[in-house]
PDB file of N, CA and C in Angstrom:
ATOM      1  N   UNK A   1      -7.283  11.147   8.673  1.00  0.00           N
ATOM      2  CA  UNK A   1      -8.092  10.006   9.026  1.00  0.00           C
ATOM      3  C   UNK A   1      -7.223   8.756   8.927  1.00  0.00           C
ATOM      4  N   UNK A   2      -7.269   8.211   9.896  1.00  0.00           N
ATOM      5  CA  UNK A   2      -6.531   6.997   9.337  1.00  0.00           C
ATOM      6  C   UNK A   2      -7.056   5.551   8.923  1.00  0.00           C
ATOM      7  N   UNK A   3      -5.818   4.595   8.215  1.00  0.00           N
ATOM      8  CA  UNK A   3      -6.531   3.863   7.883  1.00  0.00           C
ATOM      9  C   UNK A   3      -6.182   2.480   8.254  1.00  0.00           C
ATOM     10  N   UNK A   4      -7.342   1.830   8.494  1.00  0.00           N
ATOM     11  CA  UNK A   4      -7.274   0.116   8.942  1.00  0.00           C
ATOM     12  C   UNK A   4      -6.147  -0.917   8.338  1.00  0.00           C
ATOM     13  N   UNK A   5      -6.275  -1.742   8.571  1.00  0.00           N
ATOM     14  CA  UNK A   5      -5.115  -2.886   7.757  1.00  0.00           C
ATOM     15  C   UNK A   5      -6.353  -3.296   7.145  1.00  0.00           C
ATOM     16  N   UNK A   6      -7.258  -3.346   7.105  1.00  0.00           N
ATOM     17  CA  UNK A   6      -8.096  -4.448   6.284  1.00  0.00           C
ATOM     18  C   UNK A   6      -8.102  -3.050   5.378  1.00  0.00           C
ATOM     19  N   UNK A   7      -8.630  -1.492   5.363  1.00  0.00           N
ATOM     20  CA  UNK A   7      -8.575  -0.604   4.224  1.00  0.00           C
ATOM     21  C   UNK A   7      -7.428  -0.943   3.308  1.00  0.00           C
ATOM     22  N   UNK A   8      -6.145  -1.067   3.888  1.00  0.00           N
ATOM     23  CA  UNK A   8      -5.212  -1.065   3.224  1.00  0.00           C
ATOM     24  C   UNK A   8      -4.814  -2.996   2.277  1.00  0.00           C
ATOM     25  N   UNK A   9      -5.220  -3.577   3.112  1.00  0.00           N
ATOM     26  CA  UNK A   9      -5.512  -5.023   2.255  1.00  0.00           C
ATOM     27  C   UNK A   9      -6.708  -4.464   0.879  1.00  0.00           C
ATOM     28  N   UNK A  10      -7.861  -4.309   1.418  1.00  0.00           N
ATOM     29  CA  UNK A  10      -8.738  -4.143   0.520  1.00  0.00           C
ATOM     30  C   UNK A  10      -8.008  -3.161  -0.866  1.00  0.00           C
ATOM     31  N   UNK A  11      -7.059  -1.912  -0.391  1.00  0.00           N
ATOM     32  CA  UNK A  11      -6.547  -1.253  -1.839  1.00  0.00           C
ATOM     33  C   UNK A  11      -6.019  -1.861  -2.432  1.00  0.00           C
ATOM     34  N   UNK A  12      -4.797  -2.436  -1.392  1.00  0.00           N
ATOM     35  CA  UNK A  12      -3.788  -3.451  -2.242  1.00  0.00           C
ATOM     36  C   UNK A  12      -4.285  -4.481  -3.375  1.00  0.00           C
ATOM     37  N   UNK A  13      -5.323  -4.757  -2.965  1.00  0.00           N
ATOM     38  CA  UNK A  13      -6.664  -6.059  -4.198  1.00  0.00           C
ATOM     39  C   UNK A  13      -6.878  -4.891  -5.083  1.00  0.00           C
ATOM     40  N   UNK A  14      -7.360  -4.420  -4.888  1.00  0.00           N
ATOM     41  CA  UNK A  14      -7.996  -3.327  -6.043  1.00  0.00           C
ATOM     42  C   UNK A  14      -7.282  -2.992  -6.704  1.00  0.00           C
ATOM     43  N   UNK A  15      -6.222  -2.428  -6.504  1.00  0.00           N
ATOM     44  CA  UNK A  15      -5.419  -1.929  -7.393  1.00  0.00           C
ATOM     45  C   UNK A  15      -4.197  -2.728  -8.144  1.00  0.00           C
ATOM     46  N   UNK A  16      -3.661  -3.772  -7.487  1.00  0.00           N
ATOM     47  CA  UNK A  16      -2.299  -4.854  -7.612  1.00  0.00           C
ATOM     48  C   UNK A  16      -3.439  -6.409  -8.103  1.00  0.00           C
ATOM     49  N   UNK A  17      -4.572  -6.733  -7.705  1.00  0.00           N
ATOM     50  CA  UNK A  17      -4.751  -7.851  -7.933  1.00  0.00           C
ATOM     51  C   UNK A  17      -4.383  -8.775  -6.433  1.00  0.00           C
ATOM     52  N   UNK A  18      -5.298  -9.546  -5.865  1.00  0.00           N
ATOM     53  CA  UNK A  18      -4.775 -10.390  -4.654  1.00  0.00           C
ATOM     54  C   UNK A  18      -3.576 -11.101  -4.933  1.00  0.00           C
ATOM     55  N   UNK A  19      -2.983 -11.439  -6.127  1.00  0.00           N
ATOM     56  CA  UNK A  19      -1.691 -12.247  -6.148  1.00  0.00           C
ATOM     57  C   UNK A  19      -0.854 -11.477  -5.928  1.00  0.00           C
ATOM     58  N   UNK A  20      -0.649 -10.344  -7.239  1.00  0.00           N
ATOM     59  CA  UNK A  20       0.627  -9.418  -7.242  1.00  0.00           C
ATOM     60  C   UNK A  20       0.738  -8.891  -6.174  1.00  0.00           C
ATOM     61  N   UNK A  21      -0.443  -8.390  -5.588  1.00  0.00           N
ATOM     62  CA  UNK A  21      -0.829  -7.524  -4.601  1.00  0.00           C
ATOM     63  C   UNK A  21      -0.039  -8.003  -3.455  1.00  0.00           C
ATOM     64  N   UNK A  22      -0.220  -9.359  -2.951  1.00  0.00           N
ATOM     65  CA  UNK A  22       0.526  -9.525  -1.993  1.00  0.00           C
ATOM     66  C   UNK A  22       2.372 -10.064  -2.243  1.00  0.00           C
ATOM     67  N   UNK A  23       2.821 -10.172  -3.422  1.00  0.00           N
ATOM     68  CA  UNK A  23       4.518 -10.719  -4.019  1.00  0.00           C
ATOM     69  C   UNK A  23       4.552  -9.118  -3.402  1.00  0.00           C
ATOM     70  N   UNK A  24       3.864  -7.769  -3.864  1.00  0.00           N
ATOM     71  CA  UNK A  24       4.684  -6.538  -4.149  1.00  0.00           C
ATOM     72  C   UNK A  24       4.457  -6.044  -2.380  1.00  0.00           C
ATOM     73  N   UNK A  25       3.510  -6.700  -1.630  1.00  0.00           N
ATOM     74  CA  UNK A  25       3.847  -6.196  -0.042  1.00  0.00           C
ATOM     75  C   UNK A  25       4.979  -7.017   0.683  1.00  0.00           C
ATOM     76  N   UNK A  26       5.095  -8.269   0.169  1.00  0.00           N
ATOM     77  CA  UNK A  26       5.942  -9.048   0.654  1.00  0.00           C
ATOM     78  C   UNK A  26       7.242  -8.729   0.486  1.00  0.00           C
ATOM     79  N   UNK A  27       7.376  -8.637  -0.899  1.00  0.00           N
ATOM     80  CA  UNK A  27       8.724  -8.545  -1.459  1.00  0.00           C
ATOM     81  C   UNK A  27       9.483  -6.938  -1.665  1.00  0.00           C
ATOM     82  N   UNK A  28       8.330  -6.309  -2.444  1.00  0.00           N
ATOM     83  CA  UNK A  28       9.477  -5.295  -3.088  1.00  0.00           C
ATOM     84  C   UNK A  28       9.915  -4.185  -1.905  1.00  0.00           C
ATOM     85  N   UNK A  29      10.888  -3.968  -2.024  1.00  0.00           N
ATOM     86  CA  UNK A  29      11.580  -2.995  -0.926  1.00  0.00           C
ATOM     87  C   UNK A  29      11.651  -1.134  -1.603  1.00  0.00           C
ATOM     88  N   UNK A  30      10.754  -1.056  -0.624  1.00  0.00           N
ATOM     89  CA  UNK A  30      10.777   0.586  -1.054  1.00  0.00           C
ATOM     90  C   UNK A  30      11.778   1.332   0.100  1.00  0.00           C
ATOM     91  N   UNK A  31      12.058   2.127  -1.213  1.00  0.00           N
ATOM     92  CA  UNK A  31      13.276   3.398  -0.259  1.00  0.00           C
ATOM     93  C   UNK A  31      12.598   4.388   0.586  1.00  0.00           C
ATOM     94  N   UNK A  32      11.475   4.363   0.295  1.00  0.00           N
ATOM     95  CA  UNK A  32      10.705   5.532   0.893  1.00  0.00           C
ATOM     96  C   UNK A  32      10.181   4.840   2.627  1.00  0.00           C
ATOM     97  N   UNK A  33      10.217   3.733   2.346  1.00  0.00           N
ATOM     98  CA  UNK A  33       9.657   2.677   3.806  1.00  0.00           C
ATOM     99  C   UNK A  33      11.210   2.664   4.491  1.00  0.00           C
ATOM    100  N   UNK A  34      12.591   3.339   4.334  1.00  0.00           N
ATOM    101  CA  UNK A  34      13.736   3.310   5.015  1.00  0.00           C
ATOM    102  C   UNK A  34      14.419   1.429   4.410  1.00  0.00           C
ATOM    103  N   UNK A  35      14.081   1.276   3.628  1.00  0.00           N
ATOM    104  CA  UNK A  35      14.503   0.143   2.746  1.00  0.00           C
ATOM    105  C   UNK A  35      13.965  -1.520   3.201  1.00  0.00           C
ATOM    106  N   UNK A  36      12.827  -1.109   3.735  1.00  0.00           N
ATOM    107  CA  UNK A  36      12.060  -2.040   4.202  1.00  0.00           C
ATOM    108  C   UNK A  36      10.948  -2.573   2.676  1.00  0.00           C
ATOM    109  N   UNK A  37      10.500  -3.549   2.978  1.00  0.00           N
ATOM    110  CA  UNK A  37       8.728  -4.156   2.157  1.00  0.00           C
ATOM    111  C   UNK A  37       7.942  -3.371   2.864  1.00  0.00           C
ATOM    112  N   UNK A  38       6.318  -3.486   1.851  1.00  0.00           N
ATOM    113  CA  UNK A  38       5.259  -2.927   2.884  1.00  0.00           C
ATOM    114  C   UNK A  38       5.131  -3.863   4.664  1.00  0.00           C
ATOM    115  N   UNK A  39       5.854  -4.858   3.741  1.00  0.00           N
ATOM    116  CA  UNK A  39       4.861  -5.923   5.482  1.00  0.00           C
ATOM    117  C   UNK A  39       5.900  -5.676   6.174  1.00  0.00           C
ATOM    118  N   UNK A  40       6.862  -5.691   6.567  1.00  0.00           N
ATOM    119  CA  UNK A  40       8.193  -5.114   7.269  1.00  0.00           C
ATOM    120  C   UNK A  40       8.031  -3.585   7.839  1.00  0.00           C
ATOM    121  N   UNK A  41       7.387  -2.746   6.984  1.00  0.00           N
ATOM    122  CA  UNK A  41       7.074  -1.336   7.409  1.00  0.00           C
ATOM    123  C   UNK A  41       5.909  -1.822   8.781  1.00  0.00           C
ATOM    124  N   UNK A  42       4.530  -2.308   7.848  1.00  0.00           N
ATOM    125  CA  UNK A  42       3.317  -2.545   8.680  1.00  0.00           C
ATOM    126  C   UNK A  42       3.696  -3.817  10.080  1.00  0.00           C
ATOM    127  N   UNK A  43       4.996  -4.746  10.325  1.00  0.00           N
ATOM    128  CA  UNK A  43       4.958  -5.415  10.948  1.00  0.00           C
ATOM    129  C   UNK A  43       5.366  -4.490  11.925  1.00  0.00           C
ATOM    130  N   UNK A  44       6.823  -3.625  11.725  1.00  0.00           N
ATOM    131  CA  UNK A  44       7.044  -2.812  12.613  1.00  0.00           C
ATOM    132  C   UNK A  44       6.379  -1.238  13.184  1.00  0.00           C
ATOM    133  N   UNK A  45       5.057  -1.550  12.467  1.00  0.00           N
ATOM    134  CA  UNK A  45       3.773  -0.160  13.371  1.00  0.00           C
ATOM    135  C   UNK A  45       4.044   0.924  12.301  1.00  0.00           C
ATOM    136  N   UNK A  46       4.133   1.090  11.344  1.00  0.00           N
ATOM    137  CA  UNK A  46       4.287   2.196  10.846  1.00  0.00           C
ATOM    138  C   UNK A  46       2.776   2.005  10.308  1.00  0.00           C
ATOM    139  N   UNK A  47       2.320   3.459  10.347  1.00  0.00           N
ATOM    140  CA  UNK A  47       0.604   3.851   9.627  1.00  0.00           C
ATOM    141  C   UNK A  47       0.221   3.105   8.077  1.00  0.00           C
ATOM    142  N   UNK A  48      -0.635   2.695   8.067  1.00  0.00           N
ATOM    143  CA  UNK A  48      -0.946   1.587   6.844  1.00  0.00           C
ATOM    144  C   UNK A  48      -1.046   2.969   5.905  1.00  0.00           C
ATOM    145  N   UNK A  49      -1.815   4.047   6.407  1.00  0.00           N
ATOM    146  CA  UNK A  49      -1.634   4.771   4.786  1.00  0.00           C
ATOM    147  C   UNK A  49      -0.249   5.332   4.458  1.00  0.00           C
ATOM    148  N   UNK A  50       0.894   5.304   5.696  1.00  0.00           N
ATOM    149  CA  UNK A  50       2.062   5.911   5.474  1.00  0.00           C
ATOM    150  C   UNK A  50       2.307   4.792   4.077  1.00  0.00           C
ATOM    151  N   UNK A  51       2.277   3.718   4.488  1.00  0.00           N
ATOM    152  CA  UNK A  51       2.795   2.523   3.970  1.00  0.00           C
ATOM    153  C   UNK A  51       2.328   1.931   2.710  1.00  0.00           C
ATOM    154  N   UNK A  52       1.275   2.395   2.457  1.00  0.00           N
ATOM    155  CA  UNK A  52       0.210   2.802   1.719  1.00  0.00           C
ATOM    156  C   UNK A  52       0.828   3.817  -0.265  1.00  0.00           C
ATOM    157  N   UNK A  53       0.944   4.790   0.644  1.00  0.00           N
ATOM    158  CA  UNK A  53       1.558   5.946  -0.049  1.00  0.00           C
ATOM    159  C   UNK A  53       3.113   5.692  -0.401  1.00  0.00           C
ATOM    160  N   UNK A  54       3.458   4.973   0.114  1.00  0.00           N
ATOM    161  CA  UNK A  54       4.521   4.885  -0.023  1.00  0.00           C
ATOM    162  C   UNK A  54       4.730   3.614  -1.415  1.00  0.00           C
ATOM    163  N   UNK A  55       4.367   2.861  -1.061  1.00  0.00           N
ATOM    164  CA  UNK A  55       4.054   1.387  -2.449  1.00  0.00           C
ATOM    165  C   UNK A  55       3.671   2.097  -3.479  1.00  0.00           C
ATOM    166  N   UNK A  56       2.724   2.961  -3.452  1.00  0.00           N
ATOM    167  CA  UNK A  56       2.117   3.560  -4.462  1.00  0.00           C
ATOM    168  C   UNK A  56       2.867   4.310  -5.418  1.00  0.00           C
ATOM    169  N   UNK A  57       3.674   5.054  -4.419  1.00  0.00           N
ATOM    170  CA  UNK A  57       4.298   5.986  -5.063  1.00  0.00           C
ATOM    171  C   UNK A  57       6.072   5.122  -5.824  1.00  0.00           C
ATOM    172  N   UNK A  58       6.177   4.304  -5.477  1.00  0.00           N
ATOM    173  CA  UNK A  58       6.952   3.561  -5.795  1.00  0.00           C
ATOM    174  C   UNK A  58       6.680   2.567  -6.860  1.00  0.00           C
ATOM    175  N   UNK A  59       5.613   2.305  -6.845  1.00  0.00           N
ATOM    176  CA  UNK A  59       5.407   1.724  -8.460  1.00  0.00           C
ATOM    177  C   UNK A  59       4.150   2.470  -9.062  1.00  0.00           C
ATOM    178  N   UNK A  60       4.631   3.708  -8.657  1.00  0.00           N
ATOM    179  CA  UNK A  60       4.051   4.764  -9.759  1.00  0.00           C
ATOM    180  C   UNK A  60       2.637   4.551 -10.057  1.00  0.00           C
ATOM    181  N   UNK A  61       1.702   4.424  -9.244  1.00  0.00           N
ATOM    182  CA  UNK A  61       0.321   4.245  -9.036  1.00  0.00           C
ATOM    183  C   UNK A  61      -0.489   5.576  -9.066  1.00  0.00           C
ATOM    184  N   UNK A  62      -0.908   6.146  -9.983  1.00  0.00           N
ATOM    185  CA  UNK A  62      -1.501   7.805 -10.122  1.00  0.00           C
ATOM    186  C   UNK A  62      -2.422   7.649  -8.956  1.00  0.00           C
ATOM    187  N   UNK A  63      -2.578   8.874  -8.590  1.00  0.00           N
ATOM    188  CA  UNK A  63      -3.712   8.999  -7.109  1.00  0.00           C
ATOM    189  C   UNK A  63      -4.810   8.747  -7.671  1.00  0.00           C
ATOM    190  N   UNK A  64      -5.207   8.898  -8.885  1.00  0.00           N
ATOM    191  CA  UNK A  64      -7.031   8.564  -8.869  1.00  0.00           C
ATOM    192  C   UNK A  64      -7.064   6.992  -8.799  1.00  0.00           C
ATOM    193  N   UNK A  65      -6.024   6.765  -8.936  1.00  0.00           N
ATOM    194  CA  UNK A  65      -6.351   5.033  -9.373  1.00  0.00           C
ATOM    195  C   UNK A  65      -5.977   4.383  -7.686  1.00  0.00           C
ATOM    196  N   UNK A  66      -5.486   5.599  -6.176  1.00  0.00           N
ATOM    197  CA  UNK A  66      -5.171   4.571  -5.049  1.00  0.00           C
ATOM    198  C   UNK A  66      -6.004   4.337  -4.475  1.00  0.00           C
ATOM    199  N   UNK A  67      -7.349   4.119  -4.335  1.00  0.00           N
ATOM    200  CA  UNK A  67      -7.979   3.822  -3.342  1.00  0.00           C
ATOM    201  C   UNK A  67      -8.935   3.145  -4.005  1.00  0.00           C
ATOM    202  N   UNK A  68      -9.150   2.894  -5.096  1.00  0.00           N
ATOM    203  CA  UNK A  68     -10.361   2.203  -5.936  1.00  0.00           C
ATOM    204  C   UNK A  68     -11.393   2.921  -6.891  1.00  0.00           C
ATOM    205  N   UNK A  69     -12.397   2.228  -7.446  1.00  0.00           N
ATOM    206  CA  UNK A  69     -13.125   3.497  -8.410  1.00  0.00           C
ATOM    207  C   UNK A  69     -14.320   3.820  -7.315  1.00  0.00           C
ATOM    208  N   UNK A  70     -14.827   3.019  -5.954  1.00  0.00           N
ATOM    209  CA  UNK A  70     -16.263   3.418  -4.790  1.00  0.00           C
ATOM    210  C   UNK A  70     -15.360   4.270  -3.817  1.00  0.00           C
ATOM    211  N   UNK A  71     -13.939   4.634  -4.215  1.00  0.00           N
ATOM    212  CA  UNK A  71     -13.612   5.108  -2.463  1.00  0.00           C
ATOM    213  C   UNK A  71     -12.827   6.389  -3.131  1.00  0.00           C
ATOM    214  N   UNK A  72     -13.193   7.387  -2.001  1.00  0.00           N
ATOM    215  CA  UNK A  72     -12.751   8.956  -2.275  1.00  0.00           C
ATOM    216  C   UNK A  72     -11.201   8.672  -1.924  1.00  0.00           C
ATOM    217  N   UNK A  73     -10.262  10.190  -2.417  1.00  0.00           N
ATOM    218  CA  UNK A  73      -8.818   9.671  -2.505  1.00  0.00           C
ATOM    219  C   UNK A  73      -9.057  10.308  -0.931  1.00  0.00           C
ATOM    220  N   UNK A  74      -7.668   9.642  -0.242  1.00  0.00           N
ATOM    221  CA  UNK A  74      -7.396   9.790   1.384  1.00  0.00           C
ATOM    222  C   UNK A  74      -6.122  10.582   1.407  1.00  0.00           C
TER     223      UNK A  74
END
């Protein structure tokens, strides 16, 4: 299933906080995104949950905790 940019805004809050949330899409460079940021991945079309999964797994975000405590894991 895939997922929206606003799904993937909305996790990023939930889980990072709207501040951090957006320093760690802006800024931090994951190896798993080919050494890109999330917004660098998502500017150049890559799938928001690729991009998604990928942040997550990079600052070590356990799966029950990626999608929020109302939303099933994806």
């Amino acid at each position: 299933m895939p997922v929206r940019y606003s799904e993937f805004w909305d996790a990023v809050v939930d889980v990072f906080g709207e501040r951090m949330g957006r320093v760690l899409v802006d800024e931090q460079v994951v190896d798993a995104l080919g050494d890109r940021t999330a917004a660098q991945a998502l500017a150049a079309g890559e799938d928001p949950r690729t991009v998604w999964r990928a942040l997550c797994d990079a600052m070590e975000v356990p799966v029950a905790r990626r999608w929020g405590p109302d939303r099933p894991a994806r």
